[in-house]
Protein backbone atom coordinates (compact mmCIF):
# COMPACT_ATOMS: atom_id res chain seq x y z
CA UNK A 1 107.04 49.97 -204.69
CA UNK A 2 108.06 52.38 -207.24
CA UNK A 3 111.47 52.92 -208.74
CA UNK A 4 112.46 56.64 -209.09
CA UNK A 5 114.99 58.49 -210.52
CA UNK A 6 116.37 61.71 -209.12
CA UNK A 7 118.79 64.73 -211.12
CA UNK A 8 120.94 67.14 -209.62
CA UNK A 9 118.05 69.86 -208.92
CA UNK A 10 115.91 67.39 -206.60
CA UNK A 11 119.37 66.60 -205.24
CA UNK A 12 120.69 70.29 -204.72
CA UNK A 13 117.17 71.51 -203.69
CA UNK A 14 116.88 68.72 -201.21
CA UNK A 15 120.21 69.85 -198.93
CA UNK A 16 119.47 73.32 -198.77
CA UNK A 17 116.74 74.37 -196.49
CA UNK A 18 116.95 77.71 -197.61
CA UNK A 19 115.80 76.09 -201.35
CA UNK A 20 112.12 77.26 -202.69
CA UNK A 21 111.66 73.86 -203.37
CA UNK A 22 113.57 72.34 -200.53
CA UNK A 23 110.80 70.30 -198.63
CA UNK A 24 109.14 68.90 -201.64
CA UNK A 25 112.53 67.45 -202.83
CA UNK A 26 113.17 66.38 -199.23
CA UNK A 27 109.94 64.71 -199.41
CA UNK A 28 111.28 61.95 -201.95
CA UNK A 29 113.83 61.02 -200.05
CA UNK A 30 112.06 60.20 -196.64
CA UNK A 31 109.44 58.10 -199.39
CA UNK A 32 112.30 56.09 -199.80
CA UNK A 33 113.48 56.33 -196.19
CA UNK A 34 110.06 54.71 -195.64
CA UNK A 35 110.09 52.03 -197.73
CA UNK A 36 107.51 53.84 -200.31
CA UNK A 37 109.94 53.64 -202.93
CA UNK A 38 113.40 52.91 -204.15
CA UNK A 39 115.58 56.01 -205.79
CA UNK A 40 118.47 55.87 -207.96
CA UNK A 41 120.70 58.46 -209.24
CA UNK A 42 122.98 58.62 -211.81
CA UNK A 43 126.66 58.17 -210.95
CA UNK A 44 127.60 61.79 -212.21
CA UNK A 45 124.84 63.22 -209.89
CA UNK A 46 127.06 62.81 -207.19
CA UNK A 47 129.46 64.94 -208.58
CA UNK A 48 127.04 67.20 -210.14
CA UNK A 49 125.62 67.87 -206.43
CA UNK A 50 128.75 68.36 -205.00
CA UNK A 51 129.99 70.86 -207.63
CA UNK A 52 126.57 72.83 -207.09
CA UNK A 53 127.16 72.76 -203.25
CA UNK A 54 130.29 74.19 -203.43
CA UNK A 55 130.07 77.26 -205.66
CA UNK A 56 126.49 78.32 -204.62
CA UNK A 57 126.62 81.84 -202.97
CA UNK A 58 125.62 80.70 -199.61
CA UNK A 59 126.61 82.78 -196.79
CA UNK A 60 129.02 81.40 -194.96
CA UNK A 61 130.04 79.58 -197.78
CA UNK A 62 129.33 75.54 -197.81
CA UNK A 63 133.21 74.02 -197.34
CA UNK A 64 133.69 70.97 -199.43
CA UNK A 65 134.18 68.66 -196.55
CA UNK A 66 130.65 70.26 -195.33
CA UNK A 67 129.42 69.29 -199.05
CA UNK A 68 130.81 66.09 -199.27
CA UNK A 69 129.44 65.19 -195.39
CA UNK A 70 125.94 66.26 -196.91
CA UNK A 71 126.10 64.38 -199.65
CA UNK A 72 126.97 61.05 -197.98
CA UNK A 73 124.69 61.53 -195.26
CA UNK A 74 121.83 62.62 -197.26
CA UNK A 75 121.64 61.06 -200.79
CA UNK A 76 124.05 57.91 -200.39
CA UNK A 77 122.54 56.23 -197.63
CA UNK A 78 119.62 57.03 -199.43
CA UNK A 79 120.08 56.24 -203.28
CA UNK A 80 121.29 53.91 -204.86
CA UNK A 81 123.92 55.09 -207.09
CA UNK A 82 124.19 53.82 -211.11
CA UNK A 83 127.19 53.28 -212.58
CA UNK A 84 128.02 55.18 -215.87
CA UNK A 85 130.07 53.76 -218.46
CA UNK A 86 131.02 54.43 -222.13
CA UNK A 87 128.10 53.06 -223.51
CA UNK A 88 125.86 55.13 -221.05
CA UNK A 89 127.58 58.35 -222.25
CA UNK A 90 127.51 57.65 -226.37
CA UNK A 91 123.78 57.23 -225.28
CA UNK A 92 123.53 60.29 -223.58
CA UNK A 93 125.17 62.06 -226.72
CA UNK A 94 122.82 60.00 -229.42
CA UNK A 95 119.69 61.11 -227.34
CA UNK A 96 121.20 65.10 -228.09
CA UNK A 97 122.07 64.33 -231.52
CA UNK A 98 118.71 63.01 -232.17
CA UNK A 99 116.79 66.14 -230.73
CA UNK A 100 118.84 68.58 -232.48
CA UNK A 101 120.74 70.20 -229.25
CA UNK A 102 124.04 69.35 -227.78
CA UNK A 103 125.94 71.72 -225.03
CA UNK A 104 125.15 71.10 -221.64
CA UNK A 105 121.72 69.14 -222.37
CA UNK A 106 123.89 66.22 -222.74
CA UNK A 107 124.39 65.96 -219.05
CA UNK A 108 120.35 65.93 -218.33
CA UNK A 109 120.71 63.28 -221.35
CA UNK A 110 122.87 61.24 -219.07
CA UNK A 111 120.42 60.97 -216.22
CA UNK A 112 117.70 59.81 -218.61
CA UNK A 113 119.38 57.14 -220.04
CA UNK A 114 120.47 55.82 -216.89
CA UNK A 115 116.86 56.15 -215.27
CA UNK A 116 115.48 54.28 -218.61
CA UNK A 117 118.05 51.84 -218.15
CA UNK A 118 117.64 51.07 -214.59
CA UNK A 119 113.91 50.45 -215.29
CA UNK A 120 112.35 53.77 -213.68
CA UNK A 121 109.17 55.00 -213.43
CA UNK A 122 109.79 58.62 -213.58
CA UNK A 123 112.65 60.88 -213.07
CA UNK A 124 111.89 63.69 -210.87
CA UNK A 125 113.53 67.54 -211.44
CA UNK A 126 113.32 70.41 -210.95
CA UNK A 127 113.65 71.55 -214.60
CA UNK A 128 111.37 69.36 -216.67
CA UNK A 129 111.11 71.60 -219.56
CA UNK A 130 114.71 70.54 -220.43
CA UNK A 131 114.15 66.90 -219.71
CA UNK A 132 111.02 66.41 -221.34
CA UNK A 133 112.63 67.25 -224.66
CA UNK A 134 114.85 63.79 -223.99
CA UNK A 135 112.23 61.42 -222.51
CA UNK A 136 108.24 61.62 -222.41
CA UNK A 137 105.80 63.94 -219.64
CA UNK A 138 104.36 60.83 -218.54
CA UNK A 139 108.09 59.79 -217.17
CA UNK A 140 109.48 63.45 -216.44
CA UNK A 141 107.83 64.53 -212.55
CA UNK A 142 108.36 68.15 -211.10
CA UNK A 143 108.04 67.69 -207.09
């Protein structure tokens, strides 16, 4: 069984039907529905997606409650949801610092070193140009 890791684009793009990418992402999460594999997310994913959700331009806008409702329905009862601590987030800024870039890479940087440390085969996104800068192609999947 394989152990992957999801960011907040597979996330995002897995909600909204109206996402280009929407059944590809959702396609991960029935794998795991299945029994083909076992996904984790990091902690801050959660609140990441539910961010996203709520300031997207959708029309009727999505209510929080609707977000949140989404959210537990969809990616908790289907993840499994890493802690982040301390450590986890001086990692996050060390694997920045030791590309060169800080700014908002450091919050991709958090989802790597939480998919590294939870053993992971690959973390799946929707923007692997970014990611692959903090962890190798072979381990950074586009749906």
């Amino acid at each position: 069984m394989n152990l992957w890791a999801l960011d907040t684009s597979v996330l995002v793009a897995s909600l909204l039907r109206r996402h280009p990418a929407h059944d590809r992402c959702q396609d991960l999460l029935r794998r795991a529905e299945a029994g083909d594999s076992t996904l984790v997310i990091c902690a801050h994913a959660v609140a990441e997606t539910f961010s996203v959700l709520c300031r997207l331009p959708l029309s009727p806008p999505l209510t929080a409650s609707a977000a949140e409702t989404l959210i537990e329905r969809e990616v908790v009862a289907r993840c499994r949801i890493l802690p982040v601590d301390g450590d986890l987030e001086r990692q996050a800024v060390r694997a920045c610092v030791t590309i060169g870039r800080g700014g908002g890479l450091v919050h991709d940087a958090l989802h790597v070193v939480c998919a590294r440390q939870a053993g992971a085969a690959a973390l799946w996104t929707l923007n692997q140009r970014d990611f692959v800068a903090l962890w190798d192609a072979d381990h950074v999947r586009t749906p």
